[in-house]
Protein backbone atom coordinates (compact mmCIF):
# COMPACT_ATOMS: atom_id res chain seq x y z
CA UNK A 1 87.24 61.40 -31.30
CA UNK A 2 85.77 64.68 -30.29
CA UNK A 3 82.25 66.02 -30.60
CA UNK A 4 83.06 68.19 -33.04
CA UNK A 5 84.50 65.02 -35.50
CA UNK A 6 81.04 63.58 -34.39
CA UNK A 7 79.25 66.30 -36.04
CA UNK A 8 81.28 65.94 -38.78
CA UNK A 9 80.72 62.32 -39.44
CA UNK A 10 76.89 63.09 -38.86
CA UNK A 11 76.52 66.08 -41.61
CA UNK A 12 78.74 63.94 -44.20
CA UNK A 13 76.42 61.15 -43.29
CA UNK A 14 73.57 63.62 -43.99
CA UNK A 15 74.76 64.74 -47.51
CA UNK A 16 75.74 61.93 -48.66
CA UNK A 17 72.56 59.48 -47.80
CA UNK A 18 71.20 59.80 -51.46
CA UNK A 19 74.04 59.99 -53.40
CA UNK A 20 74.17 57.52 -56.18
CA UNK A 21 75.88 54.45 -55.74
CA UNK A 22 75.63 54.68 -51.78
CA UNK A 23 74.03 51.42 -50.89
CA UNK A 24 72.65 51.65 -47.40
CA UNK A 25 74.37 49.06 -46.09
CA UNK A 26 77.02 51.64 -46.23
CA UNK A 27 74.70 54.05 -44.37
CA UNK A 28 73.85 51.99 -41.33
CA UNK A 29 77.68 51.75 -41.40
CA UNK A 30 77.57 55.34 -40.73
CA UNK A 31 75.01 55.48 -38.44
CA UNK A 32 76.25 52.79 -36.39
CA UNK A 33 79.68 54.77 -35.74
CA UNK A 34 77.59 57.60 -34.87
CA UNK A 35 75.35 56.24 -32.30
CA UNK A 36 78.75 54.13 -30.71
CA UNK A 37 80.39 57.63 -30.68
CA UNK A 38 77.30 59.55 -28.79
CA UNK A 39 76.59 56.19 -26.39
CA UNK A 40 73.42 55.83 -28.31
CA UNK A 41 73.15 52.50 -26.85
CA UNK A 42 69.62 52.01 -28.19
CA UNK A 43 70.06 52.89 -31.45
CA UNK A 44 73.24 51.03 -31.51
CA UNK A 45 71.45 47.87 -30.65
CA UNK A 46 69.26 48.48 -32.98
CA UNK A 47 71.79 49.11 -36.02
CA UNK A 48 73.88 46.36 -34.62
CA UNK A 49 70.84 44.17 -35.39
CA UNK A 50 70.74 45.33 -38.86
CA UNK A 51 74.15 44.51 -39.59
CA UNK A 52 74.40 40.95 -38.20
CA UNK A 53 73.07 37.96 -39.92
CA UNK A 54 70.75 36.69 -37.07
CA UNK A 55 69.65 33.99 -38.97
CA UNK A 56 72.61 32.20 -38.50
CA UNK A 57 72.33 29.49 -35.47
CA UNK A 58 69.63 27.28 -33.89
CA UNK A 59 66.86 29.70 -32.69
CA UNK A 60 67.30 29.45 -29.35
CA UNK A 61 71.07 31.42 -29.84
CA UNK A 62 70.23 33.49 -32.60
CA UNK A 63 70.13 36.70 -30.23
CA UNK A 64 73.12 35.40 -28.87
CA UNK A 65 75.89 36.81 -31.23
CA UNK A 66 78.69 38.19 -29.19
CA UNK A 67 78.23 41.74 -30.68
CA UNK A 68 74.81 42.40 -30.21
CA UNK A 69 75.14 40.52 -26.61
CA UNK A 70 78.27 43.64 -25.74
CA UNK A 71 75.58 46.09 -26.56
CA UNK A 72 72.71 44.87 -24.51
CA UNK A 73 75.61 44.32 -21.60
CA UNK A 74 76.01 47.75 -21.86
CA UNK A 75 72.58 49.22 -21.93
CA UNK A 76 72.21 46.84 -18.79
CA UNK A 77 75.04 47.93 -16.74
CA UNK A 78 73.88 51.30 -17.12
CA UNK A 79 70.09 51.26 -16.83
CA UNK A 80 70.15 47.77 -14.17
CA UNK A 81 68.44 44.91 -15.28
CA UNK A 82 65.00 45.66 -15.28
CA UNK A 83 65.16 49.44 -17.42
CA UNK A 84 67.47 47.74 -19.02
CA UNK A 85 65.25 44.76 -20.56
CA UNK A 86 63.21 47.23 -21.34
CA UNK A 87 65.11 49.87 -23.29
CA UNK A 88 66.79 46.98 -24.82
CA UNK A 89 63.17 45.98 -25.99
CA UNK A 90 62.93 49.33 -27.78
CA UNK A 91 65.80 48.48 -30.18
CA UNK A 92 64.90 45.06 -30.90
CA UNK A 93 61.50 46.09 -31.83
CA UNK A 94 62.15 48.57 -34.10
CA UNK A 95 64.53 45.98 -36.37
CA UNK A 96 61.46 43.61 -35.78
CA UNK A 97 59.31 46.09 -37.16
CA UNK A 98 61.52 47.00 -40.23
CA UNK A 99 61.75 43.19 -40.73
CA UNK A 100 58.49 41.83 -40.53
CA UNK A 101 56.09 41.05 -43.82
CA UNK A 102 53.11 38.72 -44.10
CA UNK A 103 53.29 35.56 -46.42
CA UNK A 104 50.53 33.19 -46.92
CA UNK A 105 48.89 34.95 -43.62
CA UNK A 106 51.87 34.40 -41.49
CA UNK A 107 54.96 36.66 -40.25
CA UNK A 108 57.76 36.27 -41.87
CA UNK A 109 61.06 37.88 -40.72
CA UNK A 110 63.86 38.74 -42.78
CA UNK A 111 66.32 37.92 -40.45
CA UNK A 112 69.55 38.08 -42.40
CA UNK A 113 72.09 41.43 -42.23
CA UNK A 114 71.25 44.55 -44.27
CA UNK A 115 74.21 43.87 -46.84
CA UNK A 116 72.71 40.13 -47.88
CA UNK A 117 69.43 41.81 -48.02
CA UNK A 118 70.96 44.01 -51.07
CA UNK A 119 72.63 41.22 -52.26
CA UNK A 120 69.30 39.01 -52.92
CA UNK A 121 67.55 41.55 -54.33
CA UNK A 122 69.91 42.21 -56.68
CA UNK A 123 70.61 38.83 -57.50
CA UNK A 124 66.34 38.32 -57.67
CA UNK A 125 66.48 41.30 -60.21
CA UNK A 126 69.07 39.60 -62.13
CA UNK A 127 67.10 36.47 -62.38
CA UNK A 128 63.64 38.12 -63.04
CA UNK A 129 65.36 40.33 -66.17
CA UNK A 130 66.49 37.15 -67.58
CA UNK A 131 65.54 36.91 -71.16
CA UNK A 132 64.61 33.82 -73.26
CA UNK A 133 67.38 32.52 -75.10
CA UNK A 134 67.26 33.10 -78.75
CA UNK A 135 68.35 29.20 -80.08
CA UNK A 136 64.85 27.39 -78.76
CA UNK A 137 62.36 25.96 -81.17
CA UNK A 138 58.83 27.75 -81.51
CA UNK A 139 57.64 24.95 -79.09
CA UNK A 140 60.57 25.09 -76.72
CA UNK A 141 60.43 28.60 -76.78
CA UNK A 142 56.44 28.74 -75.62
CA UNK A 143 56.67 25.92 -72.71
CA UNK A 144 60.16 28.15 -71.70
CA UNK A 145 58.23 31.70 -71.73
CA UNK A 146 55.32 30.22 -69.49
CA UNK A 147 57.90 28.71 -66.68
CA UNK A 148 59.79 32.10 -66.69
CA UNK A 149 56.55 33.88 -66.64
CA UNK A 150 55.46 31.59 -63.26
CA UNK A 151 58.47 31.98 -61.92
CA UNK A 152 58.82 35.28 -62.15
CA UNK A 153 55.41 36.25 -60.59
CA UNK A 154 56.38 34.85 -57.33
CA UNK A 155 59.94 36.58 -58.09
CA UNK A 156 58.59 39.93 -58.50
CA UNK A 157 56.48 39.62 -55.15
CA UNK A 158 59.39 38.76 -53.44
CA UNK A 159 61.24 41.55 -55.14
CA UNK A 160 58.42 43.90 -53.83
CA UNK A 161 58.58 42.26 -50.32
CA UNK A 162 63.19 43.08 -49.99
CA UNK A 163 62.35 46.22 -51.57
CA UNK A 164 59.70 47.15 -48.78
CA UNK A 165 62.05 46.26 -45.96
CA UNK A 166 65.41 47.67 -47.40
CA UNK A 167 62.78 51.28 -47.79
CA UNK A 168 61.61 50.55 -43.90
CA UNK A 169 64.89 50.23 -42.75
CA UNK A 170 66.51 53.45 -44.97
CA UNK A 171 63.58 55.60 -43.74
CA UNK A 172 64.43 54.85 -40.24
CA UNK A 173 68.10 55.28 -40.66
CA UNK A 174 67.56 58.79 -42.02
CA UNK A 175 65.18 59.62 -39.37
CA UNK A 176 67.79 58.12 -36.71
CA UNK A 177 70.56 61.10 -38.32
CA UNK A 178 68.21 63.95 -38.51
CA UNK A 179 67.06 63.17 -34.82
CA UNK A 180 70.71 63.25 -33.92
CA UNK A 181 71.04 66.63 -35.96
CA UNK A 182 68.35 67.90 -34.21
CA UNK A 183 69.68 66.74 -30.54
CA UNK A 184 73.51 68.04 -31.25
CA UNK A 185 72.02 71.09 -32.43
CA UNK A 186 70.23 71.20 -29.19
CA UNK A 187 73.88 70.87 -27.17
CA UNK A 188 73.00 67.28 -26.42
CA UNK A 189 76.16 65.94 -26.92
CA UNK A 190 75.35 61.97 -25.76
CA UNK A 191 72.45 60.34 -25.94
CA UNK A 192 69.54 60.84 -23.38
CA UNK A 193 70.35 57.13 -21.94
CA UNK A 194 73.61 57.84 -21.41
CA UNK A 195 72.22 60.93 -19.92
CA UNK A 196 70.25 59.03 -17.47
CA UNK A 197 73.09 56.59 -16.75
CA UNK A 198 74.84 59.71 -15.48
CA UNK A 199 72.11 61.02 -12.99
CA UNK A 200 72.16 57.62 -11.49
CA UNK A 201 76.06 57.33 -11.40
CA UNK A 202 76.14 60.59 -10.01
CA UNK A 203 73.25 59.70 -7.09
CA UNK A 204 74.94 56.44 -6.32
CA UNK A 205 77.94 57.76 -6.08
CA UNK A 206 76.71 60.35 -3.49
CA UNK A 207 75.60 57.86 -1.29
CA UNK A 208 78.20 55.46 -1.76
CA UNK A 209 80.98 57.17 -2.51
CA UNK A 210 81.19 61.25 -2.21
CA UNK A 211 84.62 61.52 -2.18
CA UNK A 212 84.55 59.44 -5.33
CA UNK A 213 81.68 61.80 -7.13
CA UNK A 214 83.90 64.89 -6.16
CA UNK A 215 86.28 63.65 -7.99
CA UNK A 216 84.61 62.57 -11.22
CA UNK A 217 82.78 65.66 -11.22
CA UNK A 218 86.84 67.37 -11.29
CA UNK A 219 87.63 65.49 -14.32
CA UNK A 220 84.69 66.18 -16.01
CA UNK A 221 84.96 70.02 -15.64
CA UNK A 222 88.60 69.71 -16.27
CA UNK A 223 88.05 68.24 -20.00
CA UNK A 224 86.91 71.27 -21.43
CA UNK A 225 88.88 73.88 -19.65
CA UNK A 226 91.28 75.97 -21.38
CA UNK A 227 93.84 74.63 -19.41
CA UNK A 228 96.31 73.13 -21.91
CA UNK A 229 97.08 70.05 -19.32
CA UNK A 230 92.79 69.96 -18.73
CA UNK A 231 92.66 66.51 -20.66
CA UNK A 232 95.63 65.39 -18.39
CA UNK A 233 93.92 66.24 -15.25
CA UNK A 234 90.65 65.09 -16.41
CA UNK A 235 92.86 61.50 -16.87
CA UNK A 236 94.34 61.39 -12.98
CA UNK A 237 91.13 62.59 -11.61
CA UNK A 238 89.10 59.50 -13.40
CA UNK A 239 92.07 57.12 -11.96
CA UNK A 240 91.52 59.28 -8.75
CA UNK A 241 87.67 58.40 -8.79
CA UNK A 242 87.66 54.51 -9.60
CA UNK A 243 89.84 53.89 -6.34
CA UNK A 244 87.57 56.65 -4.10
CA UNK A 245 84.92 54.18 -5.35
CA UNK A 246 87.40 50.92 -4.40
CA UNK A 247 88.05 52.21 -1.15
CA UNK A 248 84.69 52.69 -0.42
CA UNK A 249 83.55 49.26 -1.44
CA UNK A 250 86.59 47.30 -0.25
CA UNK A 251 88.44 49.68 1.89
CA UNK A 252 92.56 48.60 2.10
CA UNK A 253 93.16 45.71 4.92
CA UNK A 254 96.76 44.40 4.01
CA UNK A 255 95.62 41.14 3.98
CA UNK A 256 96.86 38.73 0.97
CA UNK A 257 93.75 36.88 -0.92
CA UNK A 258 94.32 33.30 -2.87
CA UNK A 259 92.02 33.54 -6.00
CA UNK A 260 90.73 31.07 -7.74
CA UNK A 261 92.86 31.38 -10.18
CA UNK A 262 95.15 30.26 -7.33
CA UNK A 263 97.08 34.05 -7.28
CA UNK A 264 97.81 35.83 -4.06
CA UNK A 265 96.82 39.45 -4.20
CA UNK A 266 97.54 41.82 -1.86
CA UNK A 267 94.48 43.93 -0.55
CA UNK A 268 96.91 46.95 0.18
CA UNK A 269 95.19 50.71 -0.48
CA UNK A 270 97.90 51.38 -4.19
CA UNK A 271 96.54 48.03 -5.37
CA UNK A 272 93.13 49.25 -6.11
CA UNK A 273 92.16 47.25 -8.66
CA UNK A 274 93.20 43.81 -6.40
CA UNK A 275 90.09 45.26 -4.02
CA UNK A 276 87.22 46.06 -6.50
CA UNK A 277 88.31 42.60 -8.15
CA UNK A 278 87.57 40.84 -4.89
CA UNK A 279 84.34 42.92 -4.15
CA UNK A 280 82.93 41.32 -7.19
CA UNK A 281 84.03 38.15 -6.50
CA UNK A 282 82.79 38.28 -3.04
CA UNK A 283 79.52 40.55 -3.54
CA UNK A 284 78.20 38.50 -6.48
CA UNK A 285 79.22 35.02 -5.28
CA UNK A 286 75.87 34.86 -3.38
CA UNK A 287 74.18 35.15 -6.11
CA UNK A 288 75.25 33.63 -9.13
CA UNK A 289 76.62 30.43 -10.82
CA UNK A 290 80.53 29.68 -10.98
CA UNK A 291 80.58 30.58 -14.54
CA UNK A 292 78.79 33.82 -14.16
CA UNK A 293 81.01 34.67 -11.60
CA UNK A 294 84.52 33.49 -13.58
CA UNK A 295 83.14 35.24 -16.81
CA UNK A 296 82.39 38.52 -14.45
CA UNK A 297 85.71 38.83 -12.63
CA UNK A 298 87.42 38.49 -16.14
CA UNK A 299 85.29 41.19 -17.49
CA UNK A 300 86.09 43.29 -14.52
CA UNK A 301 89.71 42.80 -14.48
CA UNK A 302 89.93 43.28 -18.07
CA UNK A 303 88.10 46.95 -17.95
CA UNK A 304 89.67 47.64 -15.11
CA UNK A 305 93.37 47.06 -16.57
CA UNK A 306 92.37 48.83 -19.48
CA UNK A 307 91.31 52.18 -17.61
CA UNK A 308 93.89 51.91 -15.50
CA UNK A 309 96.29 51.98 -18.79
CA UNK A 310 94.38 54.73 -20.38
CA UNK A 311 93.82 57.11 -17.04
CA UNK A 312 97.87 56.64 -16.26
CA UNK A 313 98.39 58.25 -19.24
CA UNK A 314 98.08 61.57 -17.78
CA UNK A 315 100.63 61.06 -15.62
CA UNK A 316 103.79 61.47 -18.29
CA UNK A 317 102.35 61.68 -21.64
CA UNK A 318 100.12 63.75 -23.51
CA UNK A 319 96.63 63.61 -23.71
CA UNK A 320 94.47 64.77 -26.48
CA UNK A 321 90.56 65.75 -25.58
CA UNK A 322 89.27 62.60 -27.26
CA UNK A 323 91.29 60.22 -25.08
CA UNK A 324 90.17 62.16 -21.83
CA UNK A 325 86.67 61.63 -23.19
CA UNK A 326 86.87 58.08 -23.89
CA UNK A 327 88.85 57.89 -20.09
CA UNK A 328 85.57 59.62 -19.06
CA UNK A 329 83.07 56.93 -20.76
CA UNK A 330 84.88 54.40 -19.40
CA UNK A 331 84.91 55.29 -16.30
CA UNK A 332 81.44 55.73 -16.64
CA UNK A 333 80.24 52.59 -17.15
CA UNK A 334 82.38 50.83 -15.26
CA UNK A 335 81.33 53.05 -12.42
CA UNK A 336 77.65 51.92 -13.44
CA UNK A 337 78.11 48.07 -13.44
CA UNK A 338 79.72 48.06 -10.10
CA UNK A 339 77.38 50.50 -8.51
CA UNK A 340 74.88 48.61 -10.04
CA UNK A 341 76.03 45.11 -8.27
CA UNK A 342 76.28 47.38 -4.92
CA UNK A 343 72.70 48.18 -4.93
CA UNK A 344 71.92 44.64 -6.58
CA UNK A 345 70.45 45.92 -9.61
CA UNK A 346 73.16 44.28 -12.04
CA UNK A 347 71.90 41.75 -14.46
CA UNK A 348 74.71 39.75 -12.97
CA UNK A 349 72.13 39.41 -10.29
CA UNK A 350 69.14 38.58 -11.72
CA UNK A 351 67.45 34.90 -12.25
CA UNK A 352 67.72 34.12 -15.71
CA UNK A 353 63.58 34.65 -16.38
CA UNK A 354 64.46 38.08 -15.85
CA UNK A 355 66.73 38.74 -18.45
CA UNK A 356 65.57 36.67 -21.48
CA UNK A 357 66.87 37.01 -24.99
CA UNK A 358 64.79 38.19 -27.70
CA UNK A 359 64.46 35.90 -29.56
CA UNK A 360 61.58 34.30 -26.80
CA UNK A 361 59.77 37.60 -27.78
CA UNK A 362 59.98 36.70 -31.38
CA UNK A 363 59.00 33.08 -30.91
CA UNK A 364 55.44 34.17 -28.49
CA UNK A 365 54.50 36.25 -31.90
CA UNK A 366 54.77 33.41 -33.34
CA UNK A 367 57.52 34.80 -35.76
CA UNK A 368 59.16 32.72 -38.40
CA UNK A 369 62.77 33.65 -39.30
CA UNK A 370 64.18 33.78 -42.78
């Protein structure tokens, strides 16, 4: 998907905010796409938050769901662990914040996804518009009225309470799409922490790898050329980049290396992805525990497969702009994470005080989930 279908999907998102019948669960759809198309990785966090049901779990794993976990990976491959705790706090808070409210003079949060939230306070209006059935005695009839009365005073404040949140959150989803506006307007086409992930790529690269950042910086120029085979190029010159940055890290030797998978790879200069495989395994051995290092070779040789499939495309088929832009993202972050471990700033590297969930943050305000 281009820019231009970005801008699109941002001024339909735009028009159609308040039209009737759009429930905004169906907005932070919208705005989620948005901000996973522009590598809002904040925002998406964020959104992602809204849409999950984080109430689901014991509360030591609530911030643990597998999508919202992908995100904050993310945000920490590209930032390194410590900016990236931090920026990660940014969208956390500001689903805290839309989630919060104050019974009997404690926080409460609403903890559940956006959608349920609509759903109980429809099914609360339903219940508080109840009338009194029409077959009851006159004494039946009064000891009825005052139980439905009781009941639904503490209905109607929780009524008001879901109706303040679902307002908190809309508000900030609308101001989330008219920031946007305003930044594509402005030529931004990605997100400013994508923006910064690039200035660091770029500077590690030039230390690390030059030959690697000359090429990168190719494919980026060649995406927008008017050079019908541009997207092609810009393809073979990500390919191009990822093994500059393997033979930099793990130049070719020849040799043949048993995994632990108990495979034999050869550690020849076309076999590329066999070198930056072992890097990992090597680099962050030192450092972490066997499963951290299992689950981060699979990661690594999964992304690495994938951009490998994607950036060979240029070779004999062709390639449309939004695929070389994808092929560019990718490379990106991968790019990022293993920089990242070069210069030991990847979370993969970090004691596990230093990259605690959440949902400790939540607990120290003394937080009480719903």
């Amino acid at each position: 998907m281009t820019s231009a279908d970005v801008r699109s999907l941002l001024d339909e998102a735009l028009d159609e905010f308040d039209k009737p019948g759009m429930s905004l669960s169906a907005n932070v759809r919208r705005a989620h796409r948005i901000a996973s198309l522009r590598q809002d990785l904040i925002n998406l966090y964020w959104l992602q938050l809204e849409l999950t049901d984080m109430a689901v779990g014991k509360p030591g794993d609530r911030m643990r769901d597998p999508h919202t976990k992908k995100i904050r990976d993310r945000i920490d491959a590209l930032l390194g662990a410590e900016a990236g705790y931090e920026a990660g706090q940014g969208g956390y808070h500001q689903w805290e914040r839309n989630r919060t409210a104050i019974i009997d003079d404690a926080n409460m949060l609403y903890a559940v996804s956006i959608g349920q939230l609509e759903q109980d306070l429809a099914s609360q209006q339903a219940l508080y518009n109840e009338q009194l059935p029409g077959n009851l005695s006159a004494d039946a009839a009064f000891y009825t009225m005052r139980q439905m009365e009781s009941g639904k005073a503490s209905l109607l404040m929780n009524i008001q309470r879901i109706q303040t949140i679902i307002e908190r959150v809309r508000s900030a989803v609308h101001t989330f799409l008219v920031n946007t506006e305003a930044e594509l307007d402005a030529g931004q086409q990605v997100a400013s922490v994508f923006t910064r992930a690039q200035e660091y790529v770029n500077s590690a690269l030039q230390k690390v790898a030059p030959e690697a950042l000359n090429k990168f910086v190719s494919a980026q120029d060649r995406l927008y050329s008017e050079d019908p085979e541009g997207p092609s190029h810009a393809l073979t010159s990500c390919r191009r980049m990822i093994k500059a940055l393997a033979d930099a890290l793990y130049p070719a030797t020849d040799q043949t290396v048993t995994g632990d998978d108990g495979i034999d790879r050869v550690m020849s200069d076309d076999l590329y992805r066999n070198r930056l495989v072992q890097w990992i395994r090597e680099t962050i051995g030192r450092h972490a525990h066997t499963d951290v290092i299992k689950d981060t070779i699979a990661s690594f040789g999964s992304r690495l497969k994938s951009l490998d499939s994607l950036a060979s495309k240029g070779v004999h088929d062709k390639v449309t702009v939004a695929e070389a832009e994808t092929c560019v993202v990718w490379t990106y972050m991968l790019a990022a994470d293993l920089l990242r471990v070069a210069d030991g700033t990847s979370t993969v590297l970090a004691p596990a005080s230093e990259s605690a969930p959440e949902s400790a943050d939540a607990a120290m305000r003394a937080t009480q989930w719903l």
